[in-house]
N, C-alpha and C. Protein backbone atom coordinates (compact mmCIF):
# COMPACT_ATOMS: atom_id res chain seq x y z
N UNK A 1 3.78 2.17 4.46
CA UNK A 1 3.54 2.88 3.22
C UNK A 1 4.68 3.83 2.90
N UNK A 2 5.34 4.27 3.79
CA UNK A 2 6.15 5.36 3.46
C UNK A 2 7.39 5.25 2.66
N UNK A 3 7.60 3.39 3.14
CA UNK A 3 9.01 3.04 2.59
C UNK A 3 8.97 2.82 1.19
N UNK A 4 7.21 2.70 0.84
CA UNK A 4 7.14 1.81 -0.71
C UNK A 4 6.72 2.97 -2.05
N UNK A 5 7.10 4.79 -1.20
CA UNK A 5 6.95 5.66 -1.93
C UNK A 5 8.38 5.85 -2.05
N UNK A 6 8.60 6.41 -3.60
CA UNK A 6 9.65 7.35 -3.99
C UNK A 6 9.56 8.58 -3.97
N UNK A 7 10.65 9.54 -3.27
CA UNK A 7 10.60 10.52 -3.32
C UNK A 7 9.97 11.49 -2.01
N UNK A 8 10.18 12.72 -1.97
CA UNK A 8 9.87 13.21 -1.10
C UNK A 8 8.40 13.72 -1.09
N UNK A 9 8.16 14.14 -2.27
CA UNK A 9 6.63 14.90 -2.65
C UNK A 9 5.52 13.52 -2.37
N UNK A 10 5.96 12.35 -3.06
CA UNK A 10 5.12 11.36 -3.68
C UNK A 10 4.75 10.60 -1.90
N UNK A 11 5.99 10.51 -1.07
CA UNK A 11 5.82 10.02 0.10
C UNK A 11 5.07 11.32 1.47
N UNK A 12 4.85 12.47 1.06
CA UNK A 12 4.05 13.47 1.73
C UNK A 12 2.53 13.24 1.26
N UNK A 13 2.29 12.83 0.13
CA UNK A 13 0.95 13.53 -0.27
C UNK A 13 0.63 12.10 -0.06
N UNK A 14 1.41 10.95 0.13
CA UNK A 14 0.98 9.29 -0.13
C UNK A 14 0.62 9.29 1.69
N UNK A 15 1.60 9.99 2.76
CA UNK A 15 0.89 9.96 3.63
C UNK A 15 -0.55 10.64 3.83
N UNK A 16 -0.39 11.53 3.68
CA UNK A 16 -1.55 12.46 3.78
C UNK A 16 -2.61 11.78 3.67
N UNK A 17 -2.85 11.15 2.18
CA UNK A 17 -3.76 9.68 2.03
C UNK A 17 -4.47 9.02 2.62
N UNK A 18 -3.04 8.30 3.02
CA UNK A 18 -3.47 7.35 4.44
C UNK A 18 -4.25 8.02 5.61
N UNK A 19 -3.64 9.43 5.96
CA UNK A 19 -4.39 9.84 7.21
C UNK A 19 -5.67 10.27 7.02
N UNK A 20 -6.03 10.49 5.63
CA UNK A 20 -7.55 11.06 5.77
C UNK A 20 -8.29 9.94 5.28
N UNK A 21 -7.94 9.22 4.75
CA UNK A 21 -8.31 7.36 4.70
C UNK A 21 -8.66 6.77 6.03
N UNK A 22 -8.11 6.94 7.20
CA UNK A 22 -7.85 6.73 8.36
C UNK A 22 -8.93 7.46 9.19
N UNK A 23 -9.24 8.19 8.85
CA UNK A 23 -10.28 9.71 9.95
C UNK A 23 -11.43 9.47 9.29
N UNK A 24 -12.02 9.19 7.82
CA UNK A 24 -12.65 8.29 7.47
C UNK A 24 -13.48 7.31 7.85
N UNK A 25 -12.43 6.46 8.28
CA UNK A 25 -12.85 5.16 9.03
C UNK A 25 -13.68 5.58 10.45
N UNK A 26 -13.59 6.24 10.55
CA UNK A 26 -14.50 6.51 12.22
C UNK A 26 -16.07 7.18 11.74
N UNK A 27 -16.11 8.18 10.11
CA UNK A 27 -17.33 8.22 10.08
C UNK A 27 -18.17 7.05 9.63
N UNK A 28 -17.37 6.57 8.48
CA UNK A 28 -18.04 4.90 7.80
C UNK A 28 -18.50 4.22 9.40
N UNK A 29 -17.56 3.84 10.38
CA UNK A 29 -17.87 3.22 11.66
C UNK A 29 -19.30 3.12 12.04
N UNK A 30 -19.67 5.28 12.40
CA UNK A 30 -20.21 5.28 13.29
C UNK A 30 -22.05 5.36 12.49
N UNK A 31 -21.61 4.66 10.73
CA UNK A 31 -22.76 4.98 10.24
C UNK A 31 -23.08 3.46 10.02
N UNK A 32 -22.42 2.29 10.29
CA UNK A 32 -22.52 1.11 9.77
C UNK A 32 -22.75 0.23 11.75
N UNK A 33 -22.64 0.92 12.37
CA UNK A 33 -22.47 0.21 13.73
C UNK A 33 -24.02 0.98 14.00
N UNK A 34 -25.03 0.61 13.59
CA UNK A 34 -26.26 1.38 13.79
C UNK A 34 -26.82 1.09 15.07
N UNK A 35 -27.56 2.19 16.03
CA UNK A 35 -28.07 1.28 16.96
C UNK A 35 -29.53 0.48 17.15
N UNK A 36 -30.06 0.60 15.62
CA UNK A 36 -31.12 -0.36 15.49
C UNK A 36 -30.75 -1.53 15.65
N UNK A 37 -29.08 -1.97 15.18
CA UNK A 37 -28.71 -2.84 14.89
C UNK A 37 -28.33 -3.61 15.76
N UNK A 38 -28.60 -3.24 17.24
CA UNK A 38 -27.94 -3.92 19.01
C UNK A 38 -28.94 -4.79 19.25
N UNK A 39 -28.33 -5.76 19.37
CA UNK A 39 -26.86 -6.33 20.52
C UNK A 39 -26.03 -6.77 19.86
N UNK A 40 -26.65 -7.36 18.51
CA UNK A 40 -25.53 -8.11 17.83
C UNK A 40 -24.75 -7.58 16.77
N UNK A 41 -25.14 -6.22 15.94
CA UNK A 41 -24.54 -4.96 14.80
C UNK A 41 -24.31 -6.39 13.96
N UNK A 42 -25.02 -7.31 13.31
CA UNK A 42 -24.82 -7.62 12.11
C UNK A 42 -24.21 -6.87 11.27
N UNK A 43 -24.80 -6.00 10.73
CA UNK A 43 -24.46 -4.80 9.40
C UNK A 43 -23.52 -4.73 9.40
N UNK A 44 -22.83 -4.14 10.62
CA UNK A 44 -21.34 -3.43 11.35
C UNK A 44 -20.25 -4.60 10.84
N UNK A 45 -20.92 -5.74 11.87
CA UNK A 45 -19.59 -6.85 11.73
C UNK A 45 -19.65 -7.61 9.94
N UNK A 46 -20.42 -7.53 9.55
CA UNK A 46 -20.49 -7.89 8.04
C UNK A 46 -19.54 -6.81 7.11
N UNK A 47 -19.89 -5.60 7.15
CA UNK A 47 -19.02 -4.75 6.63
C UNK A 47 -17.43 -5.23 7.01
N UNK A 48 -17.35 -5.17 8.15
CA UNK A 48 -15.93 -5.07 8.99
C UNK A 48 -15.21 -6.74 8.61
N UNK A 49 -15.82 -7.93 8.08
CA UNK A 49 -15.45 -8.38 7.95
C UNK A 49 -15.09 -8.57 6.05
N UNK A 50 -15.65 -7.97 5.44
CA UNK A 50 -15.42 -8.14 4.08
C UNK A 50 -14.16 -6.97 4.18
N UNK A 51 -14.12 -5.95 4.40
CA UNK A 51 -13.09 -5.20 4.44
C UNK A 51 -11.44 -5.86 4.99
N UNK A 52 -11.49 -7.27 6.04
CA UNK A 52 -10.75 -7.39 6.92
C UNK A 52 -10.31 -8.93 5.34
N UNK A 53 -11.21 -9.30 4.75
CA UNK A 53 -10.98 -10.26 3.45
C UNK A 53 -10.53 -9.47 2.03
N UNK A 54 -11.42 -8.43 2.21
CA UNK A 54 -10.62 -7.49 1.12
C UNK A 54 -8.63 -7.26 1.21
N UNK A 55 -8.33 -7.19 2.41
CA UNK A 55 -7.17 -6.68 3.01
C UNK A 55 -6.69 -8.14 2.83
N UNK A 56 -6.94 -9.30 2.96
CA UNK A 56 -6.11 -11.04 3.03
C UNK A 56 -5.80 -11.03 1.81
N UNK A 57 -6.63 -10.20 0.91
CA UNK A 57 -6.74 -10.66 -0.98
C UNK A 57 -5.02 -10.13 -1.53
N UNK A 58 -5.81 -8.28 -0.98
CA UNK A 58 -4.96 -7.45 -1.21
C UNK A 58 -3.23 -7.70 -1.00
N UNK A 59 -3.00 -8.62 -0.04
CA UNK A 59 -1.49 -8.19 0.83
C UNK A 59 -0.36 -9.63 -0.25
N UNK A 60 -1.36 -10.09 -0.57
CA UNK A 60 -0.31 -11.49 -1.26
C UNK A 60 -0.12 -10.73 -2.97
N UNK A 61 -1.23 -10.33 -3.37
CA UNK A 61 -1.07 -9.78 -4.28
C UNK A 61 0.09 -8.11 -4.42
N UNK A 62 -0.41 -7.62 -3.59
CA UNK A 62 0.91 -6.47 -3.40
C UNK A 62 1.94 -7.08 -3.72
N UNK A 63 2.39 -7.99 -1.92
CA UNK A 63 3.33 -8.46 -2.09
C UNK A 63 4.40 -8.84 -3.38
N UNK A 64 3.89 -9.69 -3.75
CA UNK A 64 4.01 -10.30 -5.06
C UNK A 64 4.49 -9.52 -6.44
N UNK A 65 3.62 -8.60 -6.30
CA UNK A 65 3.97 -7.63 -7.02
C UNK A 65 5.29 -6.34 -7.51
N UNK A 66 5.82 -6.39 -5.51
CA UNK A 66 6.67 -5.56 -5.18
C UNK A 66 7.96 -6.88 -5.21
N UNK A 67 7.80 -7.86 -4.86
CA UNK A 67 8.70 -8.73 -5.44
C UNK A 67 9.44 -9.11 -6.77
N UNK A 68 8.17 -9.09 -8.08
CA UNK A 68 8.14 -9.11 -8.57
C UNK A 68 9.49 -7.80 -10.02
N UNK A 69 8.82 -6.09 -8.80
CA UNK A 69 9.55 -5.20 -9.74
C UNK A 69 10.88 -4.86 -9.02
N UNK A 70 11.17 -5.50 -7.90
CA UNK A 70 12.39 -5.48 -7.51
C UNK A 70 13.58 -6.40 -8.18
N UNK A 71 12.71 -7.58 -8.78
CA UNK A 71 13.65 -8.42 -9.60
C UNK A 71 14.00 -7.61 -10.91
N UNK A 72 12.95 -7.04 -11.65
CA UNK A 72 13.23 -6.15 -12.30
C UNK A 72 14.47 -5.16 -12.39
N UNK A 73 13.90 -4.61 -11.38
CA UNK A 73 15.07 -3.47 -10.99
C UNK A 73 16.53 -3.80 -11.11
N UNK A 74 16.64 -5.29 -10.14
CA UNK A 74 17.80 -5.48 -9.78
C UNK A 74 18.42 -6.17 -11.09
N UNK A 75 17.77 -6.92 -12.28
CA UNK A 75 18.34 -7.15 -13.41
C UNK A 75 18.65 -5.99 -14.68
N UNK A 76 17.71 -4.74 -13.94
CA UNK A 76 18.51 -3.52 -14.82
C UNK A 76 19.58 -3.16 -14.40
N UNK A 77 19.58 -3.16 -13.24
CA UNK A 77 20.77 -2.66 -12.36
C UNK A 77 22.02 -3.25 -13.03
N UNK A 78 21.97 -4.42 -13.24
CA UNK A 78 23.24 -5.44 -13.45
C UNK A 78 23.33 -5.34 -15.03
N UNK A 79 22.14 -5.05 -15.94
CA UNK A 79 22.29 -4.78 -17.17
C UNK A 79 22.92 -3.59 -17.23
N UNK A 80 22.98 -2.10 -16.55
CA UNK A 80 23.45 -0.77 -16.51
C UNK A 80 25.34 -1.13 -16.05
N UNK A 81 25.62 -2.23 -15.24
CA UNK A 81 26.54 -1.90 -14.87
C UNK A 81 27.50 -2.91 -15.69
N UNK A 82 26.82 -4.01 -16.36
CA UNK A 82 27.62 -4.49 -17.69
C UNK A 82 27.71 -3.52 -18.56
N UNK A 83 27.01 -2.78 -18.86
CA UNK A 83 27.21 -1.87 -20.61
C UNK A 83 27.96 -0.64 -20.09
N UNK A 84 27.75 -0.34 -18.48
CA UNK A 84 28.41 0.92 -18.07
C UNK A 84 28.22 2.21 -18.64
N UNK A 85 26.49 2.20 -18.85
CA UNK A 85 25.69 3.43 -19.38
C UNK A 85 25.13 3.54 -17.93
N UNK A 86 24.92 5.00 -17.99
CA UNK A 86 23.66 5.77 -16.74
C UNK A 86 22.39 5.54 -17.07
N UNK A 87 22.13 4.45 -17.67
CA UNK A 87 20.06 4.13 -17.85
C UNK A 87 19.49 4.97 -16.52
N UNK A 88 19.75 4.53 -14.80
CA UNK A 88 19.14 5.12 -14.00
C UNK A 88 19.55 6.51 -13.40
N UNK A 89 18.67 6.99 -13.03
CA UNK A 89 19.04 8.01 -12.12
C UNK A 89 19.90 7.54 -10.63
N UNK A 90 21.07 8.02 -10.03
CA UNK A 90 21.44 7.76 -8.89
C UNK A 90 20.27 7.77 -8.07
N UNK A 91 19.50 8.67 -8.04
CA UNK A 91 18.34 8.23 -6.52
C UNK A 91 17.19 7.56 -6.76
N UNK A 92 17.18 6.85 -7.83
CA UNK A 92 16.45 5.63 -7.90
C UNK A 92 16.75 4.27 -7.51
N UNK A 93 18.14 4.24 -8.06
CA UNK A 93 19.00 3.17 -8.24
C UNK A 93 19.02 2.37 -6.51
N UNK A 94 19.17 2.90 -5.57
CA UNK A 94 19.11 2.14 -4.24
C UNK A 94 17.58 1.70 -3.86
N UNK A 95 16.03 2.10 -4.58
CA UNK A 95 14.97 1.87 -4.47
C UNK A 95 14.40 0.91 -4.19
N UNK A 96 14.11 0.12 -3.33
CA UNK A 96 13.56 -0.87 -3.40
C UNK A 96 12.31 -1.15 -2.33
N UNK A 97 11.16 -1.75 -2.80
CA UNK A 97 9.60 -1.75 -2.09
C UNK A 97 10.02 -2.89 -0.95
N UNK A 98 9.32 -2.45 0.00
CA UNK A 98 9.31 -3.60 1.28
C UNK A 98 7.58 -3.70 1.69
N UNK A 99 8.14 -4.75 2.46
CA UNK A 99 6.65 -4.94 3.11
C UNK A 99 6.82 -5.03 4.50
């Protein structure tokens, strides 16, 4: 995540995010892993698996996406340096999303 933020503010508060997204995950856990629900936590592993399909959906589509505005980028780039106007800012201009 850190690489696919710009900036310094946007990549602090984008972690931050993640970590309380993350600390999260242990109360959702310990409310979906019930122990009515033993031996086998149906509930638990049902949740855990739509979340784990949510995430297969999610990653081609990102992907794709960040592919997508890097082509972008890189045909402004080449449009800025034919006309030899400053369209971008210098610390944008090296930007580019990874996965």
């Amino acid at each position: 995540l850190a690489n696919n933020l710009e900036g310094k503010c946007k990549r602090a508060v984008g972690m931050a995010i993640v970590i309380c997204v993350g600390n999260l995950g242990g109360a959702i856990a310990s409310n979906i892993f019930r122990s009515q629900d033993a031996p086998r936590y149906l509930l638990g592993l049902g949740i855990e698996i739509m979340f784990l399909a949510m995430g297969m959906i999610a990653l081609p589509i990102i992907a794709l996406t960040y592919r997508h505005i890097n082509i972008q980028k890189d045909a402004l780039e080449q449009q800025v340096e034919m006309d030899g106007s400053e369209a971008l800012d210098t610390e944008k201009r090296g930007f580019r999303y990874t996965l």
